[in-house]
Protein backbone atom coordinates (compact mmCIF):
# COMPACT_ATOMS: atom_id res chain seq x y z
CA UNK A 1 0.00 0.00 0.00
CA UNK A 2 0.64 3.68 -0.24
CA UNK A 3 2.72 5.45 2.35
CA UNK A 4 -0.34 8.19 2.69
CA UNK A 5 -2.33 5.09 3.69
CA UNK A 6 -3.69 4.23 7.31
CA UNK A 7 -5.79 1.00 8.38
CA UNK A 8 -8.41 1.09 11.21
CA UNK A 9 -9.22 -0.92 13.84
CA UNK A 10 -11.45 -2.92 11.35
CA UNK A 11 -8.84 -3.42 8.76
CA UNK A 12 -10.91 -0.20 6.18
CA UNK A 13 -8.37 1.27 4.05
CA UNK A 14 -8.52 5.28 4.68
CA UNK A 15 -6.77 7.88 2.58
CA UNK A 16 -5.13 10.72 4.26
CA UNK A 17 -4.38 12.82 0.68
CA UNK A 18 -4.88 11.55 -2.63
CA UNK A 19 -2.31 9.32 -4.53
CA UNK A 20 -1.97 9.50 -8.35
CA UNK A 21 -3.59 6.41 -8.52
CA UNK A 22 -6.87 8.28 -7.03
CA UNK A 23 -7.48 10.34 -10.51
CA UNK A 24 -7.42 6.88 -11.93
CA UNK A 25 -11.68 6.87 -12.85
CA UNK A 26 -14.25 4.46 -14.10
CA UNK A 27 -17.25 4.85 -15.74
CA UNK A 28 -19.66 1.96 -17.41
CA UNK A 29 -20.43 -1.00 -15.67
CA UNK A 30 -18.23 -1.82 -13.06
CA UNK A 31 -19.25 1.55 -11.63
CA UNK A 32 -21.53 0.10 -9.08
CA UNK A 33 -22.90 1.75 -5.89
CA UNK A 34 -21.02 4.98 -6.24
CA UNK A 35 -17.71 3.67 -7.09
CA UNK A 36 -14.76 5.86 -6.64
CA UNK A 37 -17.27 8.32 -6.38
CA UNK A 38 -15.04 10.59 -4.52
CA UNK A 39 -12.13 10.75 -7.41
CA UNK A 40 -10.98 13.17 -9.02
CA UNK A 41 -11.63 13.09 -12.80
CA UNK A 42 -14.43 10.48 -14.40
CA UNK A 43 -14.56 8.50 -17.63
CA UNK A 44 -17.64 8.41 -19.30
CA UNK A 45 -18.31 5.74 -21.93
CA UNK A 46 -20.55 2.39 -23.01
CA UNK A 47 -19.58 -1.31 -21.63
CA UNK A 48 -17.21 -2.58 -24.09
CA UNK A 49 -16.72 0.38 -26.04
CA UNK A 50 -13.10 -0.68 -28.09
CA UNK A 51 -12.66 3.52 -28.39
CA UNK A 52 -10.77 5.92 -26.46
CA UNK A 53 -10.80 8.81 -26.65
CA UNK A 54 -8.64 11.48 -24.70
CA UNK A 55 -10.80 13.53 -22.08
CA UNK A 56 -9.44 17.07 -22.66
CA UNK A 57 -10.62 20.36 -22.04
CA UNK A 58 -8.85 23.89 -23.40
CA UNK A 59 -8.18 26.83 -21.18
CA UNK A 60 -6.58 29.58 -20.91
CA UNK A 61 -5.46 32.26 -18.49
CA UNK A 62 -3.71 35.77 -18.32
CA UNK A 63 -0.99 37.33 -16.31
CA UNK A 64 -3.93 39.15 -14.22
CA UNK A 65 -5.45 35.56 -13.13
CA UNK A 66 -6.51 35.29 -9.78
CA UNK A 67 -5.36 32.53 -7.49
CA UNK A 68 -8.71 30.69 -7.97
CA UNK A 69 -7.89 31.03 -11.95
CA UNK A 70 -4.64 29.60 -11.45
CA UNK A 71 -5.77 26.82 -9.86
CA UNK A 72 -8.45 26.26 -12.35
CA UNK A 73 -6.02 26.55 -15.42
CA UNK A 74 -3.39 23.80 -14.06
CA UNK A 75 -6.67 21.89 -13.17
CA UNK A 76 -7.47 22.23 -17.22
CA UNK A 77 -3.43 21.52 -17.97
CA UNK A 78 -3.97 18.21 -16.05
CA UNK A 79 -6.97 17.43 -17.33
CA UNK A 80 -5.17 17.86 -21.47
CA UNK A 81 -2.95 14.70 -20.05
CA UNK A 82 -5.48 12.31 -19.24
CA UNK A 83 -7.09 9.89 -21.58
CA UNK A 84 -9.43 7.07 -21.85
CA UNK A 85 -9.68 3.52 -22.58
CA UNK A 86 -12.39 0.94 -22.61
CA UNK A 87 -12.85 -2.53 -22.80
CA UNK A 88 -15.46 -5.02 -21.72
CA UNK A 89 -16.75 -6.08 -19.34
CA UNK A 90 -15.18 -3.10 -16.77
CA UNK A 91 -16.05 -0.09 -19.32
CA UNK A 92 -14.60 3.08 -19.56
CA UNK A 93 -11.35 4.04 -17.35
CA UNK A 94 -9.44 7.55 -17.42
CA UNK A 95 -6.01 7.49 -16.68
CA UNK A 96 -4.22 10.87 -15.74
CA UNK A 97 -1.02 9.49 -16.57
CA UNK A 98 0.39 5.45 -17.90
CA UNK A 99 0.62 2.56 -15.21
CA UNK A 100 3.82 1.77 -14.31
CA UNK A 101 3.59 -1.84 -12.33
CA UNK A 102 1.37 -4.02 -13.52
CA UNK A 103 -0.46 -6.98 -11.78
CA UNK A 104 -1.54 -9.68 -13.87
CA UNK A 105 -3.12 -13.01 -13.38
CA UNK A 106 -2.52 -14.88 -17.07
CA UNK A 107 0.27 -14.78 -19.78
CA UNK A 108 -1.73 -13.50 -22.61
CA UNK A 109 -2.17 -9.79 -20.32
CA UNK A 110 1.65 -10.26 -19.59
CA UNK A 111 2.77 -10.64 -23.05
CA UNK A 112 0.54 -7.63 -23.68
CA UNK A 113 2.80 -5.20 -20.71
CA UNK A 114 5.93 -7.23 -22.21
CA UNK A 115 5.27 -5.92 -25.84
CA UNK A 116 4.56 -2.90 -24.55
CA UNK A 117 7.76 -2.09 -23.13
CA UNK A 118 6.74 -2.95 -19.45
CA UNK A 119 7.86 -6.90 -18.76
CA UNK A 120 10.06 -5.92 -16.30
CA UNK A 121 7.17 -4.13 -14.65
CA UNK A 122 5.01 -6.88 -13.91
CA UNK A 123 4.34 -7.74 -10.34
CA UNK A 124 2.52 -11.19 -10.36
CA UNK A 125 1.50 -13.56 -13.06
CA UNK A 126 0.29 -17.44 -13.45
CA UNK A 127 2.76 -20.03 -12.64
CA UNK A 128 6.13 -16.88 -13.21
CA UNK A 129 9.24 -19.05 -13.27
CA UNK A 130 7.48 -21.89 -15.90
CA UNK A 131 6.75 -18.92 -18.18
CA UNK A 132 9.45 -17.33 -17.46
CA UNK A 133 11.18 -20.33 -18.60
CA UNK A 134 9.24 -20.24 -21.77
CA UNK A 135 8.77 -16.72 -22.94
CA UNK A 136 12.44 -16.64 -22.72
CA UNK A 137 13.15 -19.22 -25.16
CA UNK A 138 11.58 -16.91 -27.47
CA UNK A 139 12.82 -13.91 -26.09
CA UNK A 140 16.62 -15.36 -26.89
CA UNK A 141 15.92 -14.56 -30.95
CA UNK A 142 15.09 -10.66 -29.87
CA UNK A 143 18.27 -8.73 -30.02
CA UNK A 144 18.59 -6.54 -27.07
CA UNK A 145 15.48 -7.64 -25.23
CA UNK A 146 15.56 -9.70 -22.18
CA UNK A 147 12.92 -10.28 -19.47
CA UNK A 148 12.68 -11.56 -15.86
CA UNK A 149 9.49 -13.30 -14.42
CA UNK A 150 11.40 -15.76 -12.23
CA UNK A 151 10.44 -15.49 -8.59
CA UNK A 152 7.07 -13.45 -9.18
CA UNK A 153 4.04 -13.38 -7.00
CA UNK A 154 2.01 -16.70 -8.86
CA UNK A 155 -1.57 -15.03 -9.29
CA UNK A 156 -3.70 -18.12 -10.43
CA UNK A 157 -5.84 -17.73 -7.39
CA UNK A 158 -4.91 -14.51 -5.93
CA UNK A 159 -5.32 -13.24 -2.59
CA UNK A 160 -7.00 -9.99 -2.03
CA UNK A 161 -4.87 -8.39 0.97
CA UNK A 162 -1.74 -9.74 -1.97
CA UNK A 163 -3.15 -7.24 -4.33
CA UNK A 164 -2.86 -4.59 -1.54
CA UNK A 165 0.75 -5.39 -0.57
CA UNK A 166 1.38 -5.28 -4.29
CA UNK A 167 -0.25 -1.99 -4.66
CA UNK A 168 0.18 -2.59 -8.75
CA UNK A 169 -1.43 0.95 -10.99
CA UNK A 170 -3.11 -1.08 -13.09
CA UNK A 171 -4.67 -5.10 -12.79
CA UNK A 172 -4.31 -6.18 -16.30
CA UNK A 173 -6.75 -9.25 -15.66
CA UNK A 174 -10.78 -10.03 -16.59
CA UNK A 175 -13.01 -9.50 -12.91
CA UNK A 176 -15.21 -11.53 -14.51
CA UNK A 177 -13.11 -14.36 -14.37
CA UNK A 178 -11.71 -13.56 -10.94
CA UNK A 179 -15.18 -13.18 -9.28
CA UNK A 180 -15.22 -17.03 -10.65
CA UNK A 181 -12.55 -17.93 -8.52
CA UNK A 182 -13.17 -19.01 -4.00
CA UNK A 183 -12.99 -15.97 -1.92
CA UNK A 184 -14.16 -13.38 -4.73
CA UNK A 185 -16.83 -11.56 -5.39
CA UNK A 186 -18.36 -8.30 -7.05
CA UNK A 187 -17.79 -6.06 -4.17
CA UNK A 188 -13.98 -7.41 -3.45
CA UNK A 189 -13.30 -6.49 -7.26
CA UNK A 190 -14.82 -3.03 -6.54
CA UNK A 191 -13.18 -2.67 -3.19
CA UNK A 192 -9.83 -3.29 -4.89
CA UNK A 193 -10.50 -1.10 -7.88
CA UNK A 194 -11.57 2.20 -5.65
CA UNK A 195 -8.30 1.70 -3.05
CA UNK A 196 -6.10 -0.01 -4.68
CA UNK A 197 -6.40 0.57 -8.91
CA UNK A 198 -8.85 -0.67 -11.83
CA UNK A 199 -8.80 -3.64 -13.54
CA UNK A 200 -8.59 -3.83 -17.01
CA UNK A 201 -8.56 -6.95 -18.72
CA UNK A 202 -10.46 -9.72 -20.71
CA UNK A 203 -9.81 -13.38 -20.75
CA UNK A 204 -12.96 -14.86 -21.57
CA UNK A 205 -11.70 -14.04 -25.07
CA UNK A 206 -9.54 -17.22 -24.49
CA UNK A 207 -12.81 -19.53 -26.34
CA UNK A 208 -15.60 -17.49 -25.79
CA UNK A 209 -16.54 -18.68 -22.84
CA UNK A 210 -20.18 -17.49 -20.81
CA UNK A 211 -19.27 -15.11 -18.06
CA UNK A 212 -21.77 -15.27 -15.15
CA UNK A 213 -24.71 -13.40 -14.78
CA UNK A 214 -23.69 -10.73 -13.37
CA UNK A 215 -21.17 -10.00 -15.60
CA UNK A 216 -23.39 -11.23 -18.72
CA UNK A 217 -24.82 -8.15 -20.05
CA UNK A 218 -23.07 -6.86 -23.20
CA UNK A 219 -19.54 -8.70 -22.52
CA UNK A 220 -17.98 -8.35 -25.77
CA UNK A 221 -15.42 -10.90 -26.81
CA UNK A 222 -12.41 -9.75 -28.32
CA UNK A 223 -9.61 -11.19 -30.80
CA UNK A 224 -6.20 -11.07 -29.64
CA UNK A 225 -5.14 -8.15 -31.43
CA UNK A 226 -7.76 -5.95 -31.03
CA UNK A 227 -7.63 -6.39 -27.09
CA UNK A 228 -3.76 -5.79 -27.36
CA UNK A 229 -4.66 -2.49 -29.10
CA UNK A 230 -7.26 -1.60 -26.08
CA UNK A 231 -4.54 -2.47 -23.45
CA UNK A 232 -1.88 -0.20 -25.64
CA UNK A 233 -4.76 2.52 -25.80
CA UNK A 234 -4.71 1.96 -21.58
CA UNK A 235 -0.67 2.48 -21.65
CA UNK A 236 -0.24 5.45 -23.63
CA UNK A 237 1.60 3.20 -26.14
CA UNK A 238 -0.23 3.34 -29.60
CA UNK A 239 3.14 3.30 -31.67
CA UNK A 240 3.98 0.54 -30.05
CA UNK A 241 0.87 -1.18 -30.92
CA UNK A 242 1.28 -0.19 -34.37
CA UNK A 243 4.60 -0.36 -34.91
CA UNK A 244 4.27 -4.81 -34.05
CA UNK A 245 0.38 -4.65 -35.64
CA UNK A 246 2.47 -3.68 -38.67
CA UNK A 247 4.57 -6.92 -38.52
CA UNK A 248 2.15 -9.03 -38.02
CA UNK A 249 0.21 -7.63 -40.92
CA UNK A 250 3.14 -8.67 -43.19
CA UNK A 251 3.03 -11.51 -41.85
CA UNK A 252 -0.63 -12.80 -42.17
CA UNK A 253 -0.08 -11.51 -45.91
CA UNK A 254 3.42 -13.81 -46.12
CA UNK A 255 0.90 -16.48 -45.01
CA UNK A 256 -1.96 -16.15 -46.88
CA UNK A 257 -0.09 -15.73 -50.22
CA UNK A 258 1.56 -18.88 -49.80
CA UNK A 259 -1.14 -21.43 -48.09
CA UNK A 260 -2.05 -24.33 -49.95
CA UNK A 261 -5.83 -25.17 -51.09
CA UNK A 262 -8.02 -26.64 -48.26
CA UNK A 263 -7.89 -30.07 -49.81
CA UNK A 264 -3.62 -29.94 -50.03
CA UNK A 265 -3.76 -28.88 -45.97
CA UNK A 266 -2.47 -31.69 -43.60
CA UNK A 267 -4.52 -32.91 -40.81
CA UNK A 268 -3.91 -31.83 -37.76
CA UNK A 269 -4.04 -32.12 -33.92
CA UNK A 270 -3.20 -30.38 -30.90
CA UNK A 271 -2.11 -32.11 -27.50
CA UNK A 272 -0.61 -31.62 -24.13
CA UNK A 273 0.39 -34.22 -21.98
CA UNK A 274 2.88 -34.49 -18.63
CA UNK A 275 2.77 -38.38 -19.34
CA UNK A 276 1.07 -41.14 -21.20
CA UNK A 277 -1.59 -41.53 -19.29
CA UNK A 278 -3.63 -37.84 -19.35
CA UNK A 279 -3.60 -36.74 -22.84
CA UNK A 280 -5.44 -33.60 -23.42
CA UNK A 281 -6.73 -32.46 -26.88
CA UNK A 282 -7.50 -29.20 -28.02
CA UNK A 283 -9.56 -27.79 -31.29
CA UNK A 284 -7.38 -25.58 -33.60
CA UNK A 285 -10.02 -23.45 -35.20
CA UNK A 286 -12.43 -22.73 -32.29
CA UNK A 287 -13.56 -18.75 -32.11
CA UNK A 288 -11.14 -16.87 -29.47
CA UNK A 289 -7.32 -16.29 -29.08
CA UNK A 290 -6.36 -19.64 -27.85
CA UNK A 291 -6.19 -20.45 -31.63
CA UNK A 292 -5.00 -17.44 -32.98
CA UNK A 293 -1.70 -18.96 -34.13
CA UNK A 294 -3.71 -21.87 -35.71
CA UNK A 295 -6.67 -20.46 -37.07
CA UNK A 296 -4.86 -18.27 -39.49
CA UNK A 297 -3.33 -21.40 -41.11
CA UNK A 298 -6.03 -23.56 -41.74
CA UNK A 299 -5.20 -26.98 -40.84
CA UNK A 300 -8.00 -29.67 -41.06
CA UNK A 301 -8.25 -30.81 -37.82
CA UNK A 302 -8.06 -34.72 -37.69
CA UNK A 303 -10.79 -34.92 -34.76
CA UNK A 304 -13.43 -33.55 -36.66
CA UNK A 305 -15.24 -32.42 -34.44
CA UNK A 306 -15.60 -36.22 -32.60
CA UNK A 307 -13.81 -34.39 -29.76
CA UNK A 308 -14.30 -31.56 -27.71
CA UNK A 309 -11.31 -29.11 -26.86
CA UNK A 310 -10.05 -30.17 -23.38
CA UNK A 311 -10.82 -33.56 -23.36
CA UNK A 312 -9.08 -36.32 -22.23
CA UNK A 313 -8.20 -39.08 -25.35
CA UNK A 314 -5.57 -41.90 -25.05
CA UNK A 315 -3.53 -43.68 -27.97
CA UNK A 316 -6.39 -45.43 -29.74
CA UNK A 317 -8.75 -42.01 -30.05
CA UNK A 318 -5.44 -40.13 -31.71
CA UNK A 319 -4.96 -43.04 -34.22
CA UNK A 320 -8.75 -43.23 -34.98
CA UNK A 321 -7.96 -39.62 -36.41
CA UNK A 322 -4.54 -40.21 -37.66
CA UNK A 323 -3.14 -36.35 -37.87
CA UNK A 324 -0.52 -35.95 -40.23
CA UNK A 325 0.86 -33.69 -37.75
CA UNK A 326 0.48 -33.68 -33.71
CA UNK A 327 1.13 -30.21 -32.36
CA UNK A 328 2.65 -30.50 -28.78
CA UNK A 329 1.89 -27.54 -26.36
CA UNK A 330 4.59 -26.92 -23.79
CA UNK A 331 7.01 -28.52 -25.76
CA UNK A 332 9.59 -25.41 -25.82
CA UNK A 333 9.75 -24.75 -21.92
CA UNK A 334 12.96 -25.69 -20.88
CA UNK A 335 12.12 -28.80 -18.15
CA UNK A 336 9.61 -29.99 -21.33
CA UNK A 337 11.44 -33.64 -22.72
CA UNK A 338 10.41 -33.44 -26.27
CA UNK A 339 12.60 -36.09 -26.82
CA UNK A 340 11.20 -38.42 -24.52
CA UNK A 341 7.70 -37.29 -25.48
CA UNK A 342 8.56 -38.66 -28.98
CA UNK A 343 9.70 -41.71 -27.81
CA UNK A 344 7.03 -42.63 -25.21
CA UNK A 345 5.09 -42.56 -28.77
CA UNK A 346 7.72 -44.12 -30.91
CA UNK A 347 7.51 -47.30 -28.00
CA UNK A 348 3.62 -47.64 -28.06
CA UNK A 349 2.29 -50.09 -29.94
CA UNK A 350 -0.93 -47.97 -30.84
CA UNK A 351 0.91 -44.86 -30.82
CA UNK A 352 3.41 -45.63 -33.33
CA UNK A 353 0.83 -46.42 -35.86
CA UNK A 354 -0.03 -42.74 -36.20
CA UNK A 355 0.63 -40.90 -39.14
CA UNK A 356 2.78 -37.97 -37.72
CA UNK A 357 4.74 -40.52 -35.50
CA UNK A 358 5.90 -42.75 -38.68
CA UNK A 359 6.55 -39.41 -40.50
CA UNK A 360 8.64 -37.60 -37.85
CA UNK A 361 5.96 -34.99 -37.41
CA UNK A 362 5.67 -33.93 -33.78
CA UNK A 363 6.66 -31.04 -33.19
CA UNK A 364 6.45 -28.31 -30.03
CA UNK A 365 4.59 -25.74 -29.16
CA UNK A 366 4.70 -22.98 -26.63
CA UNK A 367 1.30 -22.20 -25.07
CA UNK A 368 -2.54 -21.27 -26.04
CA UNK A 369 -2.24 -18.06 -23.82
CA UNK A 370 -0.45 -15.84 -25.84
CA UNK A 371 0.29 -12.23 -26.02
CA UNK A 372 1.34 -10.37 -29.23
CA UNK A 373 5.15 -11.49 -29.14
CA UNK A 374 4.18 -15.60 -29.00
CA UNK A 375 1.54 -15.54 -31.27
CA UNK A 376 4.06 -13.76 -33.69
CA UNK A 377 6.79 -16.86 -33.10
CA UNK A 378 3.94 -19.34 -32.95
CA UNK A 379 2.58 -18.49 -36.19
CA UNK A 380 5.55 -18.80 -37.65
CA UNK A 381 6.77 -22.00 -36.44
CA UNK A 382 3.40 -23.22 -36.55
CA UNK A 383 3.46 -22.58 -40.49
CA UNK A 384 6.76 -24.14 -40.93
CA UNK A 385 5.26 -27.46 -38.75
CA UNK A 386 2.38 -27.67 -41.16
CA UNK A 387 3.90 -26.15 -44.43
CA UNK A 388 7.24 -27.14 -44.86
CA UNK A 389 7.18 -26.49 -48.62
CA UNK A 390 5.72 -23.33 -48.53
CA UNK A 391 7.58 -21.72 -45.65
CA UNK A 392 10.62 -23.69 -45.35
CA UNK A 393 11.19 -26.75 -42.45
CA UNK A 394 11.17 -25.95 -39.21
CA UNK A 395 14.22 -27.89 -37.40
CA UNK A 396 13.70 -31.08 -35.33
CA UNK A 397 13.64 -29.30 -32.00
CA UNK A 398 14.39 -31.01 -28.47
CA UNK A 399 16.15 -28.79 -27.02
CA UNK A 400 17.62 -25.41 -26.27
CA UNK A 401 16.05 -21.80 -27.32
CA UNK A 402 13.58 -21.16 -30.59
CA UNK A 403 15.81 -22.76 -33.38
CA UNK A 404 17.89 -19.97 -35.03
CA UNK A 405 16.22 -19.53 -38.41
CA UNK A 406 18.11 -18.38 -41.34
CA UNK A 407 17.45 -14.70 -42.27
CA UNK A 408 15.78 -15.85 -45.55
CA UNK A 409 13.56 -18.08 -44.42
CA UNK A 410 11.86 -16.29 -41.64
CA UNK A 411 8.76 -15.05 -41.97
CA UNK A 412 8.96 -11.83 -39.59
CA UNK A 413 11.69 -9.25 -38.82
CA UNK A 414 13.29 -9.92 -35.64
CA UNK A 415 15.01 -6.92 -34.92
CA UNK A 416 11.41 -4.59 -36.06
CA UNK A 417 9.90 -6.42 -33.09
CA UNK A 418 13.04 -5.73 -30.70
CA UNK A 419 13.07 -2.69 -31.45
CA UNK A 420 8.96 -1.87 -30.83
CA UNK A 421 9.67 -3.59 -27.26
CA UNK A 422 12.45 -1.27 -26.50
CA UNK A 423 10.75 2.15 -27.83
CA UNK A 424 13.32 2.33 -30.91
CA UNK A 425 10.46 3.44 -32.95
């Protein structure tokens, strides 16, 4: 917490002057009963409104102002700075100046303050040293860009009087989905949001998944993209956001120029497994961002339908489909085996009947929750999995950091992204 803050005998935050954090203002729906009513500032705007729109007002003054003018004018000044962004299902928030820490609960939010220049200002995240692990196995191919999760508060079920000690300016994470969690409800979400900071997040993006009641009314789902373009609008960072939109534009186009007909595609699945014996599956073309490395490409996905995403299969339901590729997720964290994954295949009787087994075609993957910076990588290796002959072979990987492509054959500037992270714009 704040230094200007004092705690009762019954544990009620009080405010002895206001923080910066204070003119930090919501308006739409999380505004319940009066919320931050006493702030300085307000945001006005619709539930899910994707605009935002910089809440400015001109003044002027003269030499001859009076105190009460002065006052008034630097009020105006102040009020020139501050700016609003929305996103569903919190609504409109008006920030007088950027966040600067960041709490977040899941890795496609701290991808998002990670492209934006802020990964080393994140103060909590799901599971931090395993993506740590990972997102630096990517991060290894961006010249002069590193990043530190390791030793992080984990935030997969987080714990209110946490998020006070934390004190983070923003909470880059859906309240809809925390309010899901043991121990939260609606009025802990608002109780953090008026003393501590707003949220501002959205994660039932992930599949488009039913929020509950009381969250129901006009959440808006959002593709990854266009949520990482709200969150930039929340940072101040727009040519940030357009400087890697741009890349990824070029390289959607690299993609579709070059894809194969439907009926030349391979089959496909997805997996993830810790051993033999709990095999999950996962669709590759479902609506929301967990497929937003896949979708793009168009595999046919060897399941069909016959099996939902999440489900549990086992040897004899992967050769009924016989992919003639099996996608691994988690493959590329470092404590992953791929090697040994292979093999416990390779061994199987029913397992090394599959197609992609006898053809050398499993092949790693990093995870569905993805910020902009993944999804960029995973598209790209993902088409080189698929699509050898249209966007050259991706190397047999076990091991080690994101296989060092050869300049020609990758399919997005490196050093355009490294340079958006680091504000080299």
């Amino acid at each position: 917490m704040d230094s200007n803050e004092t705690t009762d005998t019954t544990g009620t935050i009080e405010r002895e002057t206001p923080t910066r954090r204070e003119t930090i203002t919501y308006g739409g729906a999380v505004a319940l009963g009066g919320l931050l009513a006493g702030c300085i500032g307000g945001g006005d705007g619709d539930e899910g409104d994707s605009s935002a729109d910089g809440a400015t007002e001109n003044g002027s003054t003269d030499d001859s102002s009076t105190d009460d003018d002065s006052e008034e004018s630097q009020t105006e000044d102040d009020a020139e700075e501050s700016y609003t962004a929305s996103i569903s299902p919190t609504g409109a928030v008006t920030f007088e100046s950027p966040p600067e820490t960041v709490f977040t609960r899941l890795t496609h939010h701290a991808d998002m303050a990670f492209a934006l220049g802020r990964g080393d200002d994140v103060t909590a995240l799901h599971a931090p040293d395993y993506y740590d692990g990972l997102w630096n196995q990517y991060v290894e191919r961006l010249p002069g860009v590193s990043l530190d999760w390791s030793g992080l508060y984990s935030s997969w079920e987080p714990d209110k009087e946490k998020l006070y000690d934390l004190d983070s300016d923003i909470h880059l994470a859906d309240p809809a989905w925390v309010t899901q969690l043991e121990g939260w409800g609606r009025e802990d979400i608002d109780e953090i949001a008026e003393n501590v900071s707003p949220w501002f997040g959205n994660s039932l993006s992930d599949r488009h998944q039913e929020p509950t009641p009381e969250w129901a009314d006009g959440y808006e789902y959002y593709g990854l993209w266009e949520q990482f373009e709200i969150v930039a609008r929340a940072f101040d960072e727009n040519e940030r956001y357009e400087a890697l939109a741009e890349v990824r534009e070029g390289l959607l186009s690299t993609i579709d120029e070059r894809l194969p007909p439907e009926e030349e595609r391979p089959t496909a699945v997805m997996i993830a497994a810790a051993d033999i014996e709990q095999i999950y599956a996962y669709t590759l073309s479902n609506p929301g961002f967990l497929t937003s490395h896949t979708r793009p490409l168009g595999p046919r996905d060897a399941f069909e339908g016959s099996v939902e995403s999440g489900t549990v299969v086992d040897f004899e339901t992967i050769l009924e489909a016989d992919p003639d590729v099996i996608l691994y997720l988690g493959g590329m964290e470092p404590g992953t085996d791929m090697a040994g994954r292979r093999t416990a295949f390779e061994e199987d009787p029913v397992g090394s009947e599959v197609t992609a087994v006898r053809n050398d075609r499993i092949h790693p993957q990093g995870a569905r929750y993805q910020g902009p910076i993944l999804n960029l990588f995973q598209i790209e290796m993902t088409a080189k999995q698929l699509y050898p002959d249209e966007f050259g072979a991706w190397p047999r990987y076990e091991s080690g950091p994101y296989p060092e492509i050869p300049e020609g054959e990758r399919l997005f500037d490196r050093q355009r992204v490294a340079d958006a992270i680091n504000g080299d714009l």
